[in-house]
C-alpha atoms as a PDB file:
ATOM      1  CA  UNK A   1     146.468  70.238 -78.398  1.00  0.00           C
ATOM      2  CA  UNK A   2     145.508  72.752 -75.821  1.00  0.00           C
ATOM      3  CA  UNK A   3     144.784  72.867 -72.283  1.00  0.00           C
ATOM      4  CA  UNK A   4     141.876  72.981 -70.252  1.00  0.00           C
ATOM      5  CA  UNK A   5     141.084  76.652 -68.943  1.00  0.00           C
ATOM      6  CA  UNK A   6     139.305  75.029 -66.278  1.00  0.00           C
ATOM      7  CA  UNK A   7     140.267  71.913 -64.344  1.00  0.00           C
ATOM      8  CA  UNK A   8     137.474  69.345 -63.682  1.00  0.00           C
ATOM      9  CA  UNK A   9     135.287  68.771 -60.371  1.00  0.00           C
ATOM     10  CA  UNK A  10     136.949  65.104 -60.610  1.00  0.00           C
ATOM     11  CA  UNK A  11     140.110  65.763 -60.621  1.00  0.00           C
ATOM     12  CA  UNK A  12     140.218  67.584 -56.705  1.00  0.00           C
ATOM     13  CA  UNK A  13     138.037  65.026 -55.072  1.00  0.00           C
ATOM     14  CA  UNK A  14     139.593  62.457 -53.517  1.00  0.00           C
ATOM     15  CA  UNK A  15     138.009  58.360 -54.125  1.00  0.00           C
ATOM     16  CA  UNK A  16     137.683  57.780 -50.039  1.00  0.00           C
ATOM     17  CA  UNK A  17     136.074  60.985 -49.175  1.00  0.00           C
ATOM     18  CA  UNK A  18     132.566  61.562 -47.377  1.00  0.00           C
ATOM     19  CA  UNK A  19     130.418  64.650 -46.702  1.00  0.00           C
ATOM     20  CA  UNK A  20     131.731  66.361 -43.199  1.00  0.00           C
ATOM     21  CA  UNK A  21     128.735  68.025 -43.265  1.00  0.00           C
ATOM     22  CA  UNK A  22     125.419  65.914 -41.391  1.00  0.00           C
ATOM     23  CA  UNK A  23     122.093  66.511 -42.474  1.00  0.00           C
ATOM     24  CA  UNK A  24     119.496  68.835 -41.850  1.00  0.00           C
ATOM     25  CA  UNK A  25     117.116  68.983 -38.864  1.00  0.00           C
ATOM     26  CA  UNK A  26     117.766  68.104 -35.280  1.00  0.00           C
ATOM     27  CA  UNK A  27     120.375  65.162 -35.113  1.00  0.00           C
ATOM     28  CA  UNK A  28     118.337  61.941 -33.842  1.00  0.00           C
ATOM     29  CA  UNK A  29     118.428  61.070 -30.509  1.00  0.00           C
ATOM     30  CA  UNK A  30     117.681  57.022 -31.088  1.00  0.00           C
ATOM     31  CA  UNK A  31     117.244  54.992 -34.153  1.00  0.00           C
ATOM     32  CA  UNK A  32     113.555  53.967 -34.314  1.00  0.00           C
ATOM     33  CA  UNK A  33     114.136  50.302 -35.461  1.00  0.00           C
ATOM     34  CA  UNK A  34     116.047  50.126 -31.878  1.00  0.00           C
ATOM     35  CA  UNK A  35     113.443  51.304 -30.184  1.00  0.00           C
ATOM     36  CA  UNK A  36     110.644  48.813 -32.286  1.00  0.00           C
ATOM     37  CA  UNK A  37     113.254  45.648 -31.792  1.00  0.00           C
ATOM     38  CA  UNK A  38     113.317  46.459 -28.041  1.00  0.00           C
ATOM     39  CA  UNK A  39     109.461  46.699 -27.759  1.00  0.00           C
ATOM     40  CA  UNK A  40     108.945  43.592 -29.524  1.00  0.00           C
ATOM     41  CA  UNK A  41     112.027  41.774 -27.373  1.00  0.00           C
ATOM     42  CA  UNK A  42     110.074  43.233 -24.011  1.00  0.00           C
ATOM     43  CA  UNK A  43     106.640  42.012 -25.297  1.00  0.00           C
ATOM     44  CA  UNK A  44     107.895  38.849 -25.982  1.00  0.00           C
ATOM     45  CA  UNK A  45     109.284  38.797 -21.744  1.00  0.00           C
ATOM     46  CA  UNK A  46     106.094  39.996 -19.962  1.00  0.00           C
ATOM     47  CA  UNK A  47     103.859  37.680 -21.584  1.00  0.00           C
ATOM     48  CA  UNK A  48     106.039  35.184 -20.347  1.00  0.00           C
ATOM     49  CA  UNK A  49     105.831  36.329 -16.630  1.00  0.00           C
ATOM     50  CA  UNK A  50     102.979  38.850 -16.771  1.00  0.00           C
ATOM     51  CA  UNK A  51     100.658  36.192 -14.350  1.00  0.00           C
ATOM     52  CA  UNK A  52     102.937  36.399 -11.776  1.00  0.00           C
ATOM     53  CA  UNK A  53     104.665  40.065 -12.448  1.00  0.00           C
ATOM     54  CA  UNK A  54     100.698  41.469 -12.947  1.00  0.00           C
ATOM     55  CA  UNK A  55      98.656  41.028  -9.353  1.00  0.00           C
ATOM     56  CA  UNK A  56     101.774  42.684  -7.283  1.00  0.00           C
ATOM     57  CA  UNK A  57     102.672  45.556  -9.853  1.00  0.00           C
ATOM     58  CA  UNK A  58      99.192  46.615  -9.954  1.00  0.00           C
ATOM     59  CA  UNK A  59      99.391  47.650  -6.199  1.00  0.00           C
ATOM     60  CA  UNK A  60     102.777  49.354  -5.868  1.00  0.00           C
ATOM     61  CA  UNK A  61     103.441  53.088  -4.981  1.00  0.00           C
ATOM     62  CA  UNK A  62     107.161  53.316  -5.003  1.00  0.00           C
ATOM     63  CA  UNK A  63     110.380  52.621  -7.204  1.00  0.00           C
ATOM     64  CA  UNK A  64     111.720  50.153  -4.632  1.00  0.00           C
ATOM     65  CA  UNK A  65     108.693  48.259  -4.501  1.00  0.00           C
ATOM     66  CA  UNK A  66     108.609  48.238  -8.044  1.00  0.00           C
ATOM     67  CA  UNK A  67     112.480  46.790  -7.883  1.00  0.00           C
ATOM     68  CA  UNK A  68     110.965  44.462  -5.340  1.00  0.00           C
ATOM     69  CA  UNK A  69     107.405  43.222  -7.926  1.00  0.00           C
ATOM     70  CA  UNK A  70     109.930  42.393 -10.392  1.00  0.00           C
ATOM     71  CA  UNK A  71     113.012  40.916  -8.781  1.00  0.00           C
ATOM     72  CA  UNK A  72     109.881  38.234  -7.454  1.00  0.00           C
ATOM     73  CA  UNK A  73     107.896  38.412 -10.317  1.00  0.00           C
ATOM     74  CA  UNK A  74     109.970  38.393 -13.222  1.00  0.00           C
ATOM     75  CA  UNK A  75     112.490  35.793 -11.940  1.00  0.00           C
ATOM     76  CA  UNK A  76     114.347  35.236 -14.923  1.00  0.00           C
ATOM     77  CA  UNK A  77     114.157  38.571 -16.455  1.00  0.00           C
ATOM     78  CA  UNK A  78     114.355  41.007 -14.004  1.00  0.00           C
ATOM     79  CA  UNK A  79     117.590  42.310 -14.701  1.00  0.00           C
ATOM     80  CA  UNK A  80     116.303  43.594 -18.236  1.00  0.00           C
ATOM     81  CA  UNK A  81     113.572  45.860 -16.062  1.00  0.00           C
ATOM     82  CA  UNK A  82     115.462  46.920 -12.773  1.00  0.00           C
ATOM     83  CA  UNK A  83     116.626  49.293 -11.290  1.00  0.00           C
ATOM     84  CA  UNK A  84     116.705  51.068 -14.989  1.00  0.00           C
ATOM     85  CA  UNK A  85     113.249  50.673 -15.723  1.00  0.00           C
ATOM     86  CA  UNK A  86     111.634  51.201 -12.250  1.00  0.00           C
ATOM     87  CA  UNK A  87     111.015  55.233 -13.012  1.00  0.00           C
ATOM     88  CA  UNK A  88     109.319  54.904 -15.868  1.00  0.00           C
ATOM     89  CA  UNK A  89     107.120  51.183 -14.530  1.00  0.00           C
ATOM     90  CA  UNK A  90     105.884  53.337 -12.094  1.00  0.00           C
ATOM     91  CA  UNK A  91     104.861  56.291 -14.274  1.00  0.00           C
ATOM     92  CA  UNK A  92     103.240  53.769 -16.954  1.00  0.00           C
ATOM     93  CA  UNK A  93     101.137  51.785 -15.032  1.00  0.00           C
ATOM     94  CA  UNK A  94     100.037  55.314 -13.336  1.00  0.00           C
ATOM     95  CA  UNK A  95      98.786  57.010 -16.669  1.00  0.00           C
ATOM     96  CA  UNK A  96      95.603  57.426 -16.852  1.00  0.00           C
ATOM     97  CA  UNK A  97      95.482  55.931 -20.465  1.00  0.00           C
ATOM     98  CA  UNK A  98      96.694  52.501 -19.223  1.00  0.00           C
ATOM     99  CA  UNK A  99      94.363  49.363 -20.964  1.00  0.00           C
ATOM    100  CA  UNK A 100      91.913  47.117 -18.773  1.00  0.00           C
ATOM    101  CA  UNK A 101      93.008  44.033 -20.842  1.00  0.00           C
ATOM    102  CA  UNK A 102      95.907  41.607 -20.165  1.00  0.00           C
ATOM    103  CA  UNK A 103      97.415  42.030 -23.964  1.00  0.00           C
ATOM    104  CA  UNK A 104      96.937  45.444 -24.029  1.00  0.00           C
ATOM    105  CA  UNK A 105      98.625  45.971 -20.643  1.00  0.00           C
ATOM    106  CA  UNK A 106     101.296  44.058 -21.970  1.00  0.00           C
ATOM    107  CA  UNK A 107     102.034  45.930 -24.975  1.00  0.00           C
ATOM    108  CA  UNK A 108     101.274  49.268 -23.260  1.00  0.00           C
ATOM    109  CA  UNK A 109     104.075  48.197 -20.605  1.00  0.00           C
ATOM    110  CA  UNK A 110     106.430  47.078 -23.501  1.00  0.00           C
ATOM    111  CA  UNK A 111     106.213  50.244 -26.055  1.00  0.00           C
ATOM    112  CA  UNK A 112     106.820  52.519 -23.128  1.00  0.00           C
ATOM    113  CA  UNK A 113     109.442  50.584 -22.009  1.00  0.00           C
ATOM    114  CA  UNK A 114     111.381  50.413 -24.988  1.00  0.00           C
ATOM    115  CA  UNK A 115     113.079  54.178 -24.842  1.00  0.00           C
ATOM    116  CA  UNK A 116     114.804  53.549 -21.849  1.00  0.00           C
ATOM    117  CA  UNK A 117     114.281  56.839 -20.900  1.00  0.00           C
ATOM    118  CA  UNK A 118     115.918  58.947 -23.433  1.00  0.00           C
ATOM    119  CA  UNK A 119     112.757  59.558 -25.288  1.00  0.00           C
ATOM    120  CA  UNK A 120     109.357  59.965 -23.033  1.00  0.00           C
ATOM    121  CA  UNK A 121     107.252  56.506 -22.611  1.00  0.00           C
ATOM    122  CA  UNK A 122     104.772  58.596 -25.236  1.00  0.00           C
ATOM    123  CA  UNK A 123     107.293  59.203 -27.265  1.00  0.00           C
ATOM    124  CA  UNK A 124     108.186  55.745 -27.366  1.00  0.00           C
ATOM    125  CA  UNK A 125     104.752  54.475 -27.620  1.00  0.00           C
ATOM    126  CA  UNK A 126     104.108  56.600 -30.656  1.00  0.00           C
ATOM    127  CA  UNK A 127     107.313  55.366 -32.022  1.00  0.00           C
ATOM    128  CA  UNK A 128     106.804  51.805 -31.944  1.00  0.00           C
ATOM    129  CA  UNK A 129     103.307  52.622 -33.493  1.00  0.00           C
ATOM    130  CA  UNK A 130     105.289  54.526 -36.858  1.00  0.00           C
ATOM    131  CA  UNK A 131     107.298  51.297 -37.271  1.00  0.00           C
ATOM    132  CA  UNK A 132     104.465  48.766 -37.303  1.00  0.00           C
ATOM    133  CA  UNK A 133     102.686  50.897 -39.499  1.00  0.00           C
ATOM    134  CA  UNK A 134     105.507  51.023 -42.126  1.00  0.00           C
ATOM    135  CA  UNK A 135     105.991  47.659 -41.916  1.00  0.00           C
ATOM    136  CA  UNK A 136     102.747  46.892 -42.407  1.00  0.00           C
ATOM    137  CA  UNK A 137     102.563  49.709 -45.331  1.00  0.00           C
ATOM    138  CA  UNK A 138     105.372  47.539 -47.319  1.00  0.00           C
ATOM    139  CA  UNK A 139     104.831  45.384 -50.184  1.00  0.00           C
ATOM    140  CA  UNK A 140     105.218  41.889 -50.378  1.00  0.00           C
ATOM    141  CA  UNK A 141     104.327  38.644 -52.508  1.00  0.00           C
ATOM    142  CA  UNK A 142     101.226  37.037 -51.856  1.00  0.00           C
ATOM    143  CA  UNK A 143     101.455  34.457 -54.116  1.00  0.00           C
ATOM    144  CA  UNK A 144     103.742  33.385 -56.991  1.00  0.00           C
ATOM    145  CA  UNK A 145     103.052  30.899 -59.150  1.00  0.00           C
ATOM    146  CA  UNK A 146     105.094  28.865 -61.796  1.00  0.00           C
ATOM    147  CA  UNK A 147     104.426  27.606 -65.895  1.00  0.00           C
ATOM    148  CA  UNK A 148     105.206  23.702 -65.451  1.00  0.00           C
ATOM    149  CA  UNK A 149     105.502  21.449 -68.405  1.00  0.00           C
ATOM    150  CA  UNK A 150     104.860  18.021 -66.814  1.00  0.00           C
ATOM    151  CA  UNK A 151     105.999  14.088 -68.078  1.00  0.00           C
ATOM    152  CA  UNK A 152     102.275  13.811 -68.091  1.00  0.00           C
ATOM    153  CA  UNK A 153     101.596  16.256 -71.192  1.00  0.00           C
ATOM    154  CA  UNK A 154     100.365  19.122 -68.789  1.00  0.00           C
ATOM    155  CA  UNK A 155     101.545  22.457 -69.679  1.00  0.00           C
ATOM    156  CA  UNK A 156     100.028  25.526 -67.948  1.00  0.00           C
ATOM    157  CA  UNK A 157     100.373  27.147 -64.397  1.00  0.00           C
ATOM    158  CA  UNK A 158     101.272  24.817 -61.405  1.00  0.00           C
ATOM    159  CA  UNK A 159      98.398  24.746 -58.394  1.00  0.00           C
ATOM    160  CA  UNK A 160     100.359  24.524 -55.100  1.00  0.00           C
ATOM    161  CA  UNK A 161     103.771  24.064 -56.053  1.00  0.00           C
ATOM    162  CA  UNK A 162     102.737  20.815 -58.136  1.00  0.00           C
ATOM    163  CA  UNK A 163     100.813  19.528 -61.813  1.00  0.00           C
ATOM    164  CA  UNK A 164      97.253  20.268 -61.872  1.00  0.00           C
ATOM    165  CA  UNK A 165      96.989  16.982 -64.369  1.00  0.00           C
ATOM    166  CA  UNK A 166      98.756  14.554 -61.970  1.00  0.00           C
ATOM    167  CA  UNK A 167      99.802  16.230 -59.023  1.00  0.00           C
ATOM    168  CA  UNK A 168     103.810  15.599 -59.508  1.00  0.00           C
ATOM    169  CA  UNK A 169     105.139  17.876 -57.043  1.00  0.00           C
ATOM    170  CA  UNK A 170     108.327  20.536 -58.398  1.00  0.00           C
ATOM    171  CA  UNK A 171     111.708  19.686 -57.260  1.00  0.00           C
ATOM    172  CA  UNK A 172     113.444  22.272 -55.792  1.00  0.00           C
ATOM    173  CA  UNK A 173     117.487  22.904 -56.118  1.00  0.00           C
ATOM    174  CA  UNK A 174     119.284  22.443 -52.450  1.00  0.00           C
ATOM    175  CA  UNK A 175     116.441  21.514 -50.440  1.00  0.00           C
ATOM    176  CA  UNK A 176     114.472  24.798 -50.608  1.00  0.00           C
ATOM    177  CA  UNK A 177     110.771  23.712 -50.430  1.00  0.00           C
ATOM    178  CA  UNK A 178     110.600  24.842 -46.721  1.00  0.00           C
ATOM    179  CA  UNK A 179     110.427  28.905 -47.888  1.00  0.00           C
ATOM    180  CA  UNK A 180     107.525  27.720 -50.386  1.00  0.00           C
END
């Protein structure tokens, strides 16, 4: 039998190995689904407190009084905004593209927010935006439906999760009828 001239690819890589080499393009800064999770998270906050937090932060001119608006304002939550966050309140609610309305305000507020800095409050605006529009590009089931044979005689497709003929409801396995 004779030998190989040429030994094979396999044979000089090792199982555990990974590429040393990263990818192309500029290495990221942040993940993006961070950034999203963190909007959402701060969204979630100044609704809570954005009756009180509002009135005050719509009148300040400095960092510390922006410290100040939301060590009153935000009583429970203040720790998440200041003194990190006090830059970047203050150049928010100064852009000239801030909203009129209390939602919009809100979710302004929380998008910029969300970078902490390390990407601009447009940046991390425009961010947030990319990630609701994926998810919102994804597919998902609308409806599913299932072929029943019932005690009744009824064969055919079920209407809500039960016989058309008789309405008998479908038993599901391990108590799963909450996901349907």
């Amino acid at each position: 039998m004779a030998k190989r001239k040429k030994p094979s690819e396999i044979e000089k890589k090792g199982l555990d190995t990974f590429s040393q080499k990263r990818g192309r393009g500029r290495p990221p800064k942040v993940r993006f689904s961070e950034i999203a999770g963190r909007a959402d998270n701060y969204r979630w906050i100044l609704d809570q407190v954005w009756d009180r937090l509002w009135p005050v932060l719509s009148k300040v001119n400095s960092e510390e009084e922006v410290i100040k608006v939301f060590q009153e304002g935000a009583s429970p939550y203040e720790r998440e905004f200041v003194p990190g966050l006090a830059a970047l309140t203050l150049k928010a609610v100064r852009e000239r593209t801030f909203p009129k309305r209390r939602k919009s305000q809100i979710h302004f507020l929380a998008d910029s927010f969300a970078g902490l800095g390390t990407v601009t409050p447009r940046r991390s605006r425009d961010i947030c935006a990319a990630v609701r529009a994926k998810e919102k590009r994804t597919n998902r089931i609308i409806r599913f439906e299932f072929y029943v044979e019932c005690s009744c005689g009824y064969k055919g497709r079920s209407e809500n999760h039960a016989c058309r003929k008789c309405g008998a409801s479908i038993s599901f396995p391990l108590g799963l009828t909450n996901l349907f």
